[in-house]
N, C-alpha and C. Protein backbone atom coordinates (compact mmCIF):
# COMPACT_ATOMS: atom_id res chain seq x y z
N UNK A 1 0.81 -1.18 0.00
CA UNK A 1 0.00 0.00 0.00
C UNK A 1 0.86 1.26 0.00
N UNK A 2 2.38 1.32 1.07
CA UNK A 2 2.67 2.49 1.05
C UNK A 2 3.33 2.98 -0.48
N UNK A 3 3.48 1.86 -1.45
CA UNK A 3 4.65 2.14 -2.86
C UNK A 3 3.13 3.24 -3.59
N UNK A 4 2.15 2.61 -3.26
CA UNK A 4 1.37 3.82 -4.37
C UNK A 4 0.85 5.06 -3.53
N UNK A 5 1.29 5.30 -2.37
CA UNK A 5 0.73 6.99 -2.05
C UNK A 5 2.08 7.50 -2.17
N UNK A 6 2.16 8.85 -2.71
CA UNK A 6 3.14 9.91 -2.77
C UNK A 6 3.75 10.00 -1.80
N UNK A 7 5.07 10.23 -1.57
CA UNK A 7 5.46 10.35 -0.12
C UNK A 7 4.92 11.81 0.63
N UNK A 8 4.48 12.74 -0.20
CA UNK A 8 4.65 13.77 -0.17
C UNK A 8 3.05 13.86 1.09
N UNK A 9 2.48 12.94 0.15
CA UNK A 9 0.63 12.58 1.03
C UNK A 9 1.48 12.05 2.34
N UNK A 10 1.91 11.42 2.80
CA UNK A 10 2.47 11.40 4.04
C UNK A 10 2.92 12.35 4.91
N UNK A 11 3.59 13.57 4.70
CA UNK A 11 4.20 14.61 5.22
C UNK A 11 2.82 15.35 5.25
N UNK A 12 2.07 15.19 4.22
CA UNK A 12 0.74 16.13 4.48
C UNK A 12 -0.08 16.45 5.25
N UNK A 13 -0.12 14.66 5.32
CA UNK A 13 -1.42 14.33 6.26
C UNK A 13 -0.95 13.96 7.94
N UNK A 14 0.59 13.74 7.83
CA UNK A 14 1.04 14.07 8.97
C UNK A 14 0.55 15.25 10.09
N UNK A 15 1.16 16.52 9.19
CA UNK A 15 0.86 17.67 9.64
C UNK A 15 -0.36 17.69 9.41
N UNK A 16 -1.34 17.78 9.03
CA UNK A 16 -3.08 17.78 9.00
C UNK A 16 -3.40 17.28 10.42
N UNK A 17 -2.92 15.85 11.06
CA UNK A 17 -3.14 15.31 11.88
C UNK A 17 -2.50 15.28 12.93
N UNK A 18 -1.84 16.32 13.20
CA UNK A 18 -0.53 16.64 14.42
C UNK A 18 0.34 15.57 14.38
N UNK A 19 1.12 14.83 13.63
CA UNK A 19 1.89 14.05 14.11
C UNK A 19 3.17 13.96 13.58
N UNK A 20 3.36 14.84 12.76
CA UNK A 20 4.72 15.00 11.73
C UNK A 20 5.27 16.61 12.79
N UNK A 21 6.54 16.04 13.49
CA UNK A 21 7.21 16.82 14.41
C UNK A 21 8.50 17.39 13.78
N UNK A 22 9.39 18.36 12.94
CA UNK A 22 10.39 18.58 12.72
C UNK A 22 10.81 18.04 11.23
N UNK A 23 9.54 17.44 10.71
CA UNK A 23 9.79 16.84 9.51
C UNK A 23 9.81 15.16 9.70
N UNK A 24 9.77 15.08 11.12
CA UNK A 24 9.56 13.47 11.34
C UNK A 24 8.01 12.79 11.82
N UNK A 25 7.32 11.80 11.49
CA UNK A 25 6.07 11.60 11.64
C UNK A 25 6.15 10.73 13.16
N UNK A 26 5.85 11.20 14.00
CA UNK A 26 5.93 10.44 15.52
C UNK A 26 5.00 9.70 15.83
N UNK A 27 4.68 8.65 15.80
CA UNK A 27 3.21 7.84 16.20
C UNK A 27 3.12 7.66 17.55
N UNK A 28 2.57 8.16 18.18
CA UNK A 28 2.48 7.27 19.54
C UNK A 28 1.82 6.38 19.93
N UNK A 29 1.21 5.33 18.98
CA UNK A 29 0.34 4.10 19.35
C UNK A 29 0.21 3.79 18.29
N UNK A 30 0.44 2.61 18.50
CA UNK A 30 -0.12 1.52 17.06
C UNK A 30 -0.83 1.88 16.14
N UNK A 31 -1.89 2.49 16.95
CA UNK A 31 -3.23 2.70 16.64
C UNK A 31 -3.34 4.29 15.10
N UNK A 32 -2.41 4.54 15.40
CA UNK A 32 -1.90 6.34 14.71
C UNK A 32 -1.70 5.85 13.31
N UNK A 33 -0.40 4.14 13.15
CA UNK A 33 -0.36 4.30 11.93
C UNK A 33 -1.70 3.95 10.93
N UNK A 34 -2.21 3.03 11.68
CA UNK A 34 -3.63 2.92 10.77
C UNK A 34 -4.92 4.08 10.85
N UNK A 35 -4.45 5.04 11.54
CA UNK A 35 -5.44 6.29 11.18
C UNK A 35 -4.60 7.16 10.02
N UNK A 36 -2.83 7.11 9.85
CA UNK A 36 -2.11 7.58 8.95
C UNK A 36 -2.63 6.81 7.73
N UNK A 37 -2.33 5.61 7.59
CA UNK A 37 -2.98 4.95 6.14
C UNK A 37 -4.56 5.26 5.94
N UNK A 38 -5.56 5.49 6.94
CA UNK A 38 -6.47 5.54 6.13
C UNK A 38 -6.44 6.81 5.78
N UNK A 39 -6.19 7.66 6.18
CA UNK A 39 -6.55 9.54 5.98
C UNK A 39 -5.47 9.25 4.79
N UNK A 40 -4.59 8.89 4.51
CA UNK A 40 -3.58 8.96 3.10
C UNK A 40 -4.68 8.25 1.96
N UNK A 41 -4.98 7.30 1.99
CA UNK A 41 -6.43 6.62 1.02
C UNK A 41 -7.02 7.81 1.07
């Protein structure tokens, strides 16, 4: 799944969703990366 979103949709939706800190995406629970993949879909 991650080879077809842009990396760029990652940094996006990071920051959209508070979690991209300094240019780095910080998850604090499991639970974050599968709210990151779906908001990137």
């Amino acid at each position: 799944m991650t080879k077809t979103i842009p990396s760029q949709a990652f940094g996006e939706v990071g920051d959209a969703i508070g979690i991209r800190r300094n240019g780095v995406l910080i998850f604090e629970s499991e639970d974050m990366s599968g709210v990151m993949g779906g908001c990137c879909l």
